[in-house]
Protein backbone atom coordinates (compact mmCIF):
# COMPACT_ATOMS: atom_id res chain seq x y z
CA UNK A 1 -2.28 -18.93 17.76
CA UNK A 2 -5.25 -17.44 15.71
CA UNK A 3 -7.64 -15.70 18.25
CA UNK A 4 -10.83 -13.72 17.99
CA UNK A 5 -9.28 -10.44 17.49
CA UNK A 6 -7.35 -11.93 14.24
CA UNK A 7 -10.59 -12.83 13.03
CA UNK A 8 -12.39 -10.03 12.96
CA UNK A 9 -9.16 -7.86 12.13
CA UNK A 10 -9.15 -9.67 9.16
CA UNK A 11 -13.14 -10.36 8.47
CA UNK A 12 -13.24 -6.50 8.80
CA UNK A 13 -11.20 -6.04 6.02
CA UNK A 14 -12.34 -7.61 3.72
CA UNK A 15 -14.12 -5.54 1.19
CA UNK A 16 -17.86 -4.50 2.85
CA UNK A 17 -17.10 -6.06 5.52
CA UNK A 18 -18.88 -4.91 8.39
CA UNK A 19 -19.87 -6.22 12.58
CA UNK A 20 -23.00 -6.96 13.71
CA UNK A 21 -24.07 -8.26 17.31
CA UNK A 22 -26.90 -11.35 16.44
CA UNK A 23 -27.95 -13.63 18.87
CA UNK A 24 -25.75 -11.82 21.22
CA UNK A 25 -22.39 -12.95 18.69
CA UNK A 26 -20.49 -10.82 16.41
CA UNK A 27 -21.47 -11.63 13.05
CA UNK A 28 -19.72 -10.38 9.97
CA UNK A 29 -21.04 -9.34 7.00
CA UNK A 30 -21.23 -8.36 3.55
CA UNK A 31 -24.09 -7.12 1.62
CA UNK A 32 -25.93 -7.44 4.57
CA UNK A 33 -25.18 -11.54 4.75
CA UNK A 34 -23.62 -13.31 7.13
CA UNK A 35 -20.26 -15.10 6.20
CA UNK A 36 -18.69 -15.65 9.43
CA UNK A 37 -19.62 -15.42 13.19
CA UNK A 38 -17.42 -15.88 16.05
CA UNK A 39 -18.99 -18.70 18.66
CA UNK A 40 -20.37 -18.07 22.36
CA UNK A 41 -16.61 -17.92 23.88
CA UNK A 42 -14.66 -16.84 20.91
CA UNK A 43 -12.87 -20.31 20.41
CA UNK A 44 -14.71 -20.94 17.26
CA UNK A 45 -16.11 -19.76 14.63
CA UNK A 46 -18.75 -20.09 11.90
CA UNK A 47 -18.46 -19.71 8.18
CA UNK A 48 -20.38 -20.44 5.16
CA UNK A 49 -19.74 -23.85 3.13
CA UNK A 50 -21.92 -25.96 1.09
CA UNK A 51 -23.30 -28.64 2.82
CA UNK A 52 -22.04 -30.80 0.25
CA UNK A 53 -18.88 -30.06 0.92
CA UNK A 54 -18.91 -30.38 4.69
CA UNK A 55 -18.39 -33.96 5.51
CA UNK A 56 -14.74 -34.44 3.13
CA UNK A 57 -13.78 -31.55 5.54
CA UNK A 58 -14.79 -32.60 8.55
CA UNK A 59 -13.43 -36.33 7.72
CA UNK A 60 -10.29 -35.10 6.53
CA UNK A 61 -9.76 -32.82 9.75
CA UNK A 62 -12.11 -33.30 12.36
CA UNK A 63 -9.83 -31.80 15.31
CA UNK A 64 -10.46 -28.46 12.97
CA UNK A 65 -13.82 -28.50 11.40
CA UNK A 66 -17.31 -29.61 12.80
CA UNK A 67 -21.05 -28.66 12.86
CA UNK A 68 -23.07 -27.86 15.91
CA UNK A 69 -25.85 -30.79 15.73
CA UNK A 70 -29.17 -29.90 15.58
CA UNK A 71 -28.43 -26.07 14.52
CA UNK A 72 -26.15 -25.97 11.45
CA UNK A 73 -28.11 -28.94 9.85
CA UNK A 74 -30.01 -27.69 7.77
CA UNK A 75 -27.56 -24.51 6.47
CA UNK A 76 -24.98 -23.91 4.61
CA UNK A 77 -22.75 -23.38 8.04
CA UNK A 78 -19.60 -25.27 8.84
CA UNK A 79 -17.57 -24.11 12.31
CA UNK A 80 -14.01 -24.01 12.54
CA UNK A 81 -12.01 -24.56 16.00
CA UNK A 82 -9.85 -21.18 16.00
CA UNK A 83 -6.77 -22.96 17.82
CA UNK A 84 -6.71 -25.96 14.92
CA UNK A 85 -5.35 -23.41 12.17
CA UNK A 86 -1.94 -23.45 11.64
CA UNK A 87 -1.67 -19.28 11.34
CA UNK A 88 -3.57 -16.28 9.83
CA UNK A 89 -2.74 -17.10 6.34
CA UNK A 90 -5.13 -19.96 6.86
CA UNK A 91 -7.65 -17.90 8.73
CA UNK A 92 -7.78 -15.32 5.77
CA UNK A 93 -8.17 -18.05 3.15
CA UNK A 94 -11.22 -19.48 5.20
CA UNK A 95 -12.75 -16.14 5.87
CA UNK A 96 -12.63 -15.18 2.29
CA UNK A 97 -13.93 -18.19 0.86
CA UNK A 98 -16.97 -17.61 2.79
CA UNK A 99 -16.69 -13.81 2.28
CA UNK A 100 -17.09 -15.04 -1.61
CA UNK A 101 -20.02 -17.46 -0.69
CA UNK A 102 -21.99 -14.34 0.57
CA UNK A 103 -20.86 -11.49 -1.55
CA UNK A 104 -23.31 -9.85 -4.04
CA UNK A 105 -22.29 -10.42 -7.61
CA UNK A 106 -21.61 -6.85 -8.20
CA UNK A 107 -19.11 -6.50 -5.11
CA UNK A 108 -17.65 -9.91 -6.41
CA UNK A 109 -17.17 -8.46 -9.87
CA UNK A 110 -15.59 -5.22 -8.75
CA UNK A 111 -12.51 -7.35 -6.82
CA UNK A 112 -11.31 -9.85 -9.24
CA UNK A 113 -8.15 -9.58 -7.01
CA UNK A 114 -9.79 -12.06 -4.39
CA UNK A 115 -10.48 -14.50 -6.77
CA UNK A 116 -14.22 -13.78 -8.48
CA UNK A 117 -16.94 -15.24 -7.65
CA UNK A 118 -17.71 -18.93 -6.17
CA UNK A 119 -19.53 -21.60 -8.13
CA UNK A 120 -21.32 -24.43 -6.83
């Protein structure tokens, strides 16, 4: 099962990557953006998506994915139930799809191991 210490083992690593306490949450980081933040009691978790592109997740897994009405309205924020992915290869491909949501161009640029940057 994919806990809170798996995400920010792997959040962490991720080039940049770096904690910060907000709200009283770790947030992680890069560039000084958020791109993921574990929830109040480490179950879930938040990452950036586009809000265009939240509601085909949600509908297509809804045990997994799932906004926090009346807060993540208005952002670019989806959360994510930790103990709905299947394993950490799943958690890393979440984490660094909104690692390369946030990323500056430059940081992007100088890893086009972990796939460039993100359009949309």
């Amino acid at each position: 099962m994919v806990t809170a210490d798996d995400v920010r083992r792997i959040a962490l690593s991720l080039p940049d990557g770096a904690e910060k306490l907000a709200w009283g949450m770790p947030t992680f980081r890069v560039g000084g953006k958020i791109f993921a933040a574990l929830g109040d009691d480490d179950s879930s978790m938040g990452i950036k998506c586009p809000k265009e592109e939240r509601a085909e997740l949600i509908n297509a897994e809804p045990a997994k994915f799932f906004l926090r009405e009346g807060h993540d309205d208005n952002y670019a924020w989806l959360r994510v139930r930790l103990a709905a992915l299947e394993d950490e290869q799943e958690l890393s491909a979440i984490l660094l799809d909104s690692w390369r949501q946030a990323a500056p161009r430059k940081l992007l640029d100088a890893h086009p191991e972990l796939g460039g940057a993100v359009t949309g």
